[in-house]
N, C-alpha and C. Protein backbone atom coordinates (compact mmCIF):
# COMPACT_ATOMS: atom_id res chain seq x y z
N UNK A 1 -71.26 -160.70 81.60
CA UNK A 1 -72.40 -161.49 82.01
C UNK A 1 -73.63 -160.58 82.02
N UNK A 2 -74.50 -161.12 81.35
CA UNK A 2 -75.94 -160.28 81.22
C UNK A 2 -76.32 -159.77 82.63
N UNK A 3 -77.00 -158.83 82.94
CA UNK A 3 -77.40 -158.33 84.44
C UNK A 3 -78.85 -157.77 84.29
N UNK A 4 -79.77 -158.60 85.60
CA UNK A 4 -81.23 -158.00 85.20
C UNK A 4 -81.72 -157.75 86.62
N UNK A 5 -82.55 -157.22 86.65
CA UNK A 5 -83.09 -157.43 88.16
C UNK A 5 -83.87 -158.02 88.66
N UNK A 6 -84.39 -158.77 89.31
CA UNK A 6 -85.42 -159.72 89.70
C UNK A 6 -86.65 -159.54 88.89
N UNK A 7 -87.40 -158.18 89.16
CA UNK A 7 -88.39 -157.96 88.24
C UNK A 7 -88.14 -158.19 86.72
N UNK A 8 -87.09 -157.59 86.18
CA UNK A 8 -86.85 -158.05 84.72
C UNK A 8 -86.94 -159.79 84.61
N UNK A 9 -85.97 -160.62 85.25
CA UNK A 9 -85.91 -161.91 85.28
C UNK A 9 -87.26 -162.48 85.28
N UNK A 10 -88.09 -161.79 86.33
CA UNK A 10 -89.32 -162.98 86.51
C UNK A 10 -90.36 -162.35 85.36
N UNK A 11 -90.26 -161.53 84.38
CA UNK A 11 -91.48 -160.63 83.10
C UNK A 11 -90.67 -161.82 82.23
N UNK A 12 -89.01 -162.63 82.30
CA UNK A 12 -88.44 -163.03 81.21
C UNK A 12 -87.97 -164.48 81.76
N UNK A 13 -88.72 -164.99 82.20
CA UNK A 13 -88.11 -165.99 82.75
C UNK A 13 -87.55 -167.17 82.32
N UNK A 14 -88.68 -167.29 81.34
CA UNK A 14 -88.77 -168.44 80.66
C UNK A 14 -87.84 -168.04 79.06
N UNK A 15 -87.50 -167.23 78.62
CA UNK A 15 -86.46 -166.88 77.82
C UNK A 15 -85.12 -167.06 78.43
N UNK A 16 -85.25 -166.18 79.21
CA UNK A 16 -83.79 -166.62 80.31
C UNK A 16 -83.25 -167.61 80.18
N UNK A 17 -84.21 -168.54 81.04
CA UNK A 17 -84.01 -170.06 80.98
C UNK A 17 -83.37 -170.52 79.74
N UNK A 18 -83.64 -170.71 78.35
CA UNK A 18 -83.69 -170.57 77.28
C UNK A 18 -82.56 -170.44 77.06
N UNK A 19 -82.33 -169.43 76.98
CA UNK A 19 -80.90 -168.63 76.31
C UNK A 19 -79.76 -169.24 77.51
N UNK A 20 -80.06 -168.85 78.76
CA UNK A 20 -79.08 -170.13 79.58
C UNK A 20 -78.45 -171.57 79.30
N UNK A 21 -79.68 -172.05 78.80
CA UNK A 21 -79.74 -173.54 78.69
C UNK A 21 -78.59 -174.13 77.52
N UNK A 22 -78.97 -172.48 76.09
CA UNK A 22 -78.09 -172.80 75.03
C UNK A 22 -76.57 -172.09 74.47
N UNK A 23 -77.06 -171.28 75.68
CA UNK A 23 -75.57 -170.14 75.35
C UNK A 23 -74.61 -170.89 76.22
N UNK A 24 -74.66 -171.56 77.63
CA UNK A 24 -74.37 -171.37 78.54
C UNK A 24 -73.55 -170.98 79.28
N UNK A 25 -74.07 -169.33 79.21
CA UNK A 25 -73.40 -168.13 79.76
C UNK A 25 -74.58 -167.74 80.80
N UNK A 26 -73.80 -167.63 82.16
CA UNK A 26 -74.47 -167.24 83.50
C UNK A 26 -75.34 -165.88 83.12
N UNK A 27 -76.12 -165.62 83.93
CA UNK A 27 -77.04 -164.48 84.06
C UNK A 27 -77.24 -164.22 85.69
N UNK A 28 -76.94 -162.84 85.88
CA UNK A 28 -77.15 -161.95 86.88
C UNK A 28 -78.41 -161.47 87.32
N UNK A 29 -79.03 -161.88 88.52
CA UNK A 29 -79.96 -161.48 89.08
C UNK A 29 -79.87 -160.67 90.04
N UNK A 30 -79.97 -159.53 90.21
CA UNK A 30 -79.85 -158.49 91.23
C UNK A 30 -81.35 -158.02 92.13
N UNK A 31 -81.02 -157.95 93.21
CA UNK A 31 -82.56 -157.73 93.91
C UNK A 31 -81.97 -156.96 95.09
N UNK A 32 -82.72 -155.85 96.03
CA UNK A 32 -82.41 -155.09 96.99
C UNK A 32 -81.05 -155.70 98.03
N UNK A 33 -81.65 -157.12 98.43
CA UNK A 33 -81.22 -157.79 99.38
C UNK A 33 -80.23 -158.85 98.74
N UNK A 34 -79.66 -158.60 97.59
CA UNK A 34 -78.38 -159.80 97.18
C UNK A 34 -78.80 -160.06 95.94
N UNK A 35 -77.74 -161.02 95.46
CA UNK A 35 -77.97 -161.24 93.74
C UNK A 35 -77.70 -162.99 93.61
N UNK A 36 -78.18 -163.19 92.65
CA UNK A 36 -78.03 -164.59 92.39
C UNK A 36 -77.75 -164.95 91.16
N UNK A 37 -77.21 -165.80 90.39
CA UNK A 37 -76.73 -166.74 89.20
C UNK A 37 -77.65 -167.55 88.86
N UNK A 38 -78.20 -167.76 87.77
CA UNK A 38 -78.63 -168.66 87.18
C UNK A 38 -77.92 -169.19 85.90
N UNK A 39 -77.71 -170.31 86.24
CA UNK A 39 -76.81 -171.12 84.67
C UNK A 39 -77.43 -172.17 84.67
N UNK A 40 -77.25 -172.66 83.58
CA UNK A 40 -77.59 -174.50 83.01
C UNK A 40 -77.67 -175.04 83.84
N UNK A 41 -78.60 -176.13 83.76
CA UNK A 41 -78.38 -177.26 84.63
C UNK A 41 -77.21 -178.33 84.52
N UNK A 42 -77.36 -178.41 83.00
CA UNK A 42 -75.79 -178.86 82.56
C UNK A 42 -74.72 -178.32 82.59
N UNK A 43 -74.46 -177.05 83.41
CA UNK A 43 -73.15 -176.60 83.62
C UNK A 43 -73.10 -176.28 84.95
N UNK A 44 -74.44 -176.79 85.87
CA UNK A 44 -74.71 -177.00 87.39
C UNK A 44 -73.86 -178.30 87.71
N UNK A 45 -74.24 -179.33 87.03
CA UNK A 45 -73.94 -180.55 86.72
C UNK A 45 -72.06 -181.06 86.92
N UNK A 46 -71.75 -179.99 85.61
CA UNK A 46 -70.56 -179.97 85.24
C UNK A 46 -69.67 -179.43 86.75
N UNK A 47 -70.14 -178.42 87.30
CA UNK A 47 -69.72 -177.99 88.12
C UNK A 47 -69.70 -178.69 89.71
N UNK A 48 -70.36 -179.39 89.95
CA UNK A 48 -70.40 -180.58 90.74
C UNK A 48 -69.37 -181.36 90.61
N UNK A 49 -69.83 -181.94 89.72
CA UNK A 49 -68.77 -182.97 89.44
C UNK A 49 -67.10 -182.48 89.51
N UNK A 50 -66.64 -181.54 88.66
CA UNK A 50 -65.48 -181.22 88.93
C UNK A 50 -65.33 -180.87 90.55
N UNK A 51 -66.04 -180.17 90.93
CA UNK A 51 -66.25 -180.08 92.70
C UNK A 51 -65.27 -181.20 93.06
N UNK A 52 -66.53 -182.24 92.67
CA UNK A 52 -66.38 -183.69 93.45
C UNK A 52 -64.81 -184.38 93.46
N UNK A 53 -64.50 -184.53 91.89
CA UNK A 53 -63.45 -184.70 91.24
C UNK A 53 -62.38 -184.30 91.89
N UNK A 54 -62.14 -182.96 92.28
CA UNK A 54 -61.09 -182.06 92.87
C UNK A 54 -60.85 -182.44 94.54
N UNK A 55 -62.30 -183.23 94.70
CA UNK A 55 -62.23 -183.06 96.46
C UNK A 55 -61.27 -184.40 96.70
N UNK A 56 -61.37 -185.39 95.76
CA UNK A 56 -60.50 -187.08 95.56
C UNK A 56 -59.18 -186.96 95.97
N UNK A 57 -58.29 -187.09 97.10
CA UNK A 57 -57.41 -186.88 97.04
C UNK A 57 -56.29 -187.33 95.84
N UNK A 58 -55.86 -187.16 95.56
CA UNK A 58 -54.75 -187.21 93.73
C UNK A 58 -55.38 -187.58 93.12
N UNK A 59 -56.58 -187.03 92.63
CA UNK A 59 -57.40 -187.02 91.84
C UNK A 59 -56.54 -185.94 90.63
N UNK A 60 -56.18 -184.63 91.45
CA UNK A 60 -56.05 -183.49 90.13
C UNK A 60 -54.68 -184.22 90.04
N UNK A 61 -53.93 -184.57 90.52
CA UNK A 61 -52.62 -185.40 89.56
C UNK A 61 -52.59 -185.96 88.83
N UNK A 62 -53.73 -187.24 89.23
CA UNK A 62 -54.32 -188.45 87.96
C UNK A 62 -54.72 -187.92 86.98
N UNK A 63 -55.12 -186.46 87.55
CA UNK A 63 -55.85 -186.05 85.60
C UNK A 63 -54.91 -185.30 84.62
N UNK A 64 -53.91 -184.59 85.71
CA UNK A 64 -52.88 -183.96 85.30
C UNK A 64 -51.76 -184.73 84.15
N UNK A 65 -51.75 -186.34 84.82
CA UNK A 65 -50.81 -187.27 84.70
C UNK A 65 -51.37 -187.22 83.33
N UNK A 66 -52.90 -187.76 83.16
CA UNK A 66 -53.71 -188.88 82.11
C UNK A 66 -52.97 -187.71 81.20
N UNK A 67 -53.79 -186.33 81.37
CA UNK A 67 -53.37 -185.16 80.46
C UNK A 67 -52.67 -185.13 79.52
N UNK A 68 -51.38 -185.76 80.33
CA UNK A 68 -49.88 -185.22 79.89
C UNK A 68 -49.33 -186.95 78.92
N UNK A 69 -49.97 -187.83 79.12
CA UNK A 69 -50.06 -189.25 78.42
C UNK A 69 -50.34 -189.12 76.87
N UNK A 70 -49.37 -189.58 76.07
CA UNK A 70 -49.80 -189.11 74.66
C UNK A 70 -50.83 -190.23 74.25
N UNK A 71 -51.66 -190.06 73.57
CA UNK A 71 -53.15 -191.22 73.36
C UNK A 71 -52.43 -192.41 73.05
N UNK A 72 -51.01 -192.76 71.64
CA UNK A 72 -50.57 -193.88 71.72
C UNK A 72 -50.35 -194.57 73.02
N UNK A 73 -49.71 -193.90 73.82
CA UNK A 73 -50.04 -194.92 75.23
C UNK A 73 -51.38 -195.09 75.94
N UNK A 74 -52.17 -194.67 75.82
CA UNK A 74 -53.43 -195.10 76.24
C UNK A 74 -54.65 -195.71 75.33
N UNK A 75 -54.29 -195.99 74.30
CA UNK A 75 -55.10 -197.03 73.10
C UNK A 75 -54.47 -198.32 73.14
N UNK A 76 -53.24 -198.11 73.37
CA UNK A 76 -52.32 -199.69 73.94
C UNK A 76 -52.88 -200.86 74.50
N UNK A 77 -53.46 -199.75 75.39
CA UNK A 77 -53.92 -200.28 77.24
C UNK A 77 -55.48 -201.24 77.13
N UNK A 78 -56.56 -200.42 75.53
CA UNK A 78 -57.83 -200.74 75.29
C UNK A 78 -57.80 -202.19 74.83
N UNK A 79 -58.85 -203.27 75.75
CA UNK A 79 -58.55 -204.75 75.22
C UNK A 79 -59.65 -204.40 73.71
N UNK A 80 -60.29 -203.85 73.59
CA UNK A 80 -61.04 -203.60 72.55
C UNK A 80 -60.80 -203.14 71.32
């Protein structure tokens, strides 16, 4: 993971951003007092949601289950 220090980040910010947005590979911000992550918003997003997803109780089974379902059984199921 790229590593910069606050001062580097804020001379590059708007590249950062950038290259975040399309690589989306995290970037390291380091500063005296702690460090911080910046990633995508779409992989902010992504990360929520699975959050959310995981918090459902048998949620990770249902997905485990769907997973393990070969697609002929689940195109069956489509009235469409």
């Amino acid at each position: 993971m790229p590593t910069f220090t606050a001062t580097e980040a804020r001379a590059k910010l708007y590249r950062l951003i950038d290259e975040t947005a399309s690589s989306h590979e995290p970037i390291i911000i380091k500063s005296k007092r702690g460090s911080a992550v910046l990633i995508s918003e779409d992989d902010w997003r992504s990360i929520q949601e699975t959050l959310y997803l995981l918090s459902v109780p048998g949620m990770r089974e249902s997905i485990r289950k769907g997973l393990a379902t070969p697609i002929e059984e689940c195109t069956s199921e489509l009235d469409w």
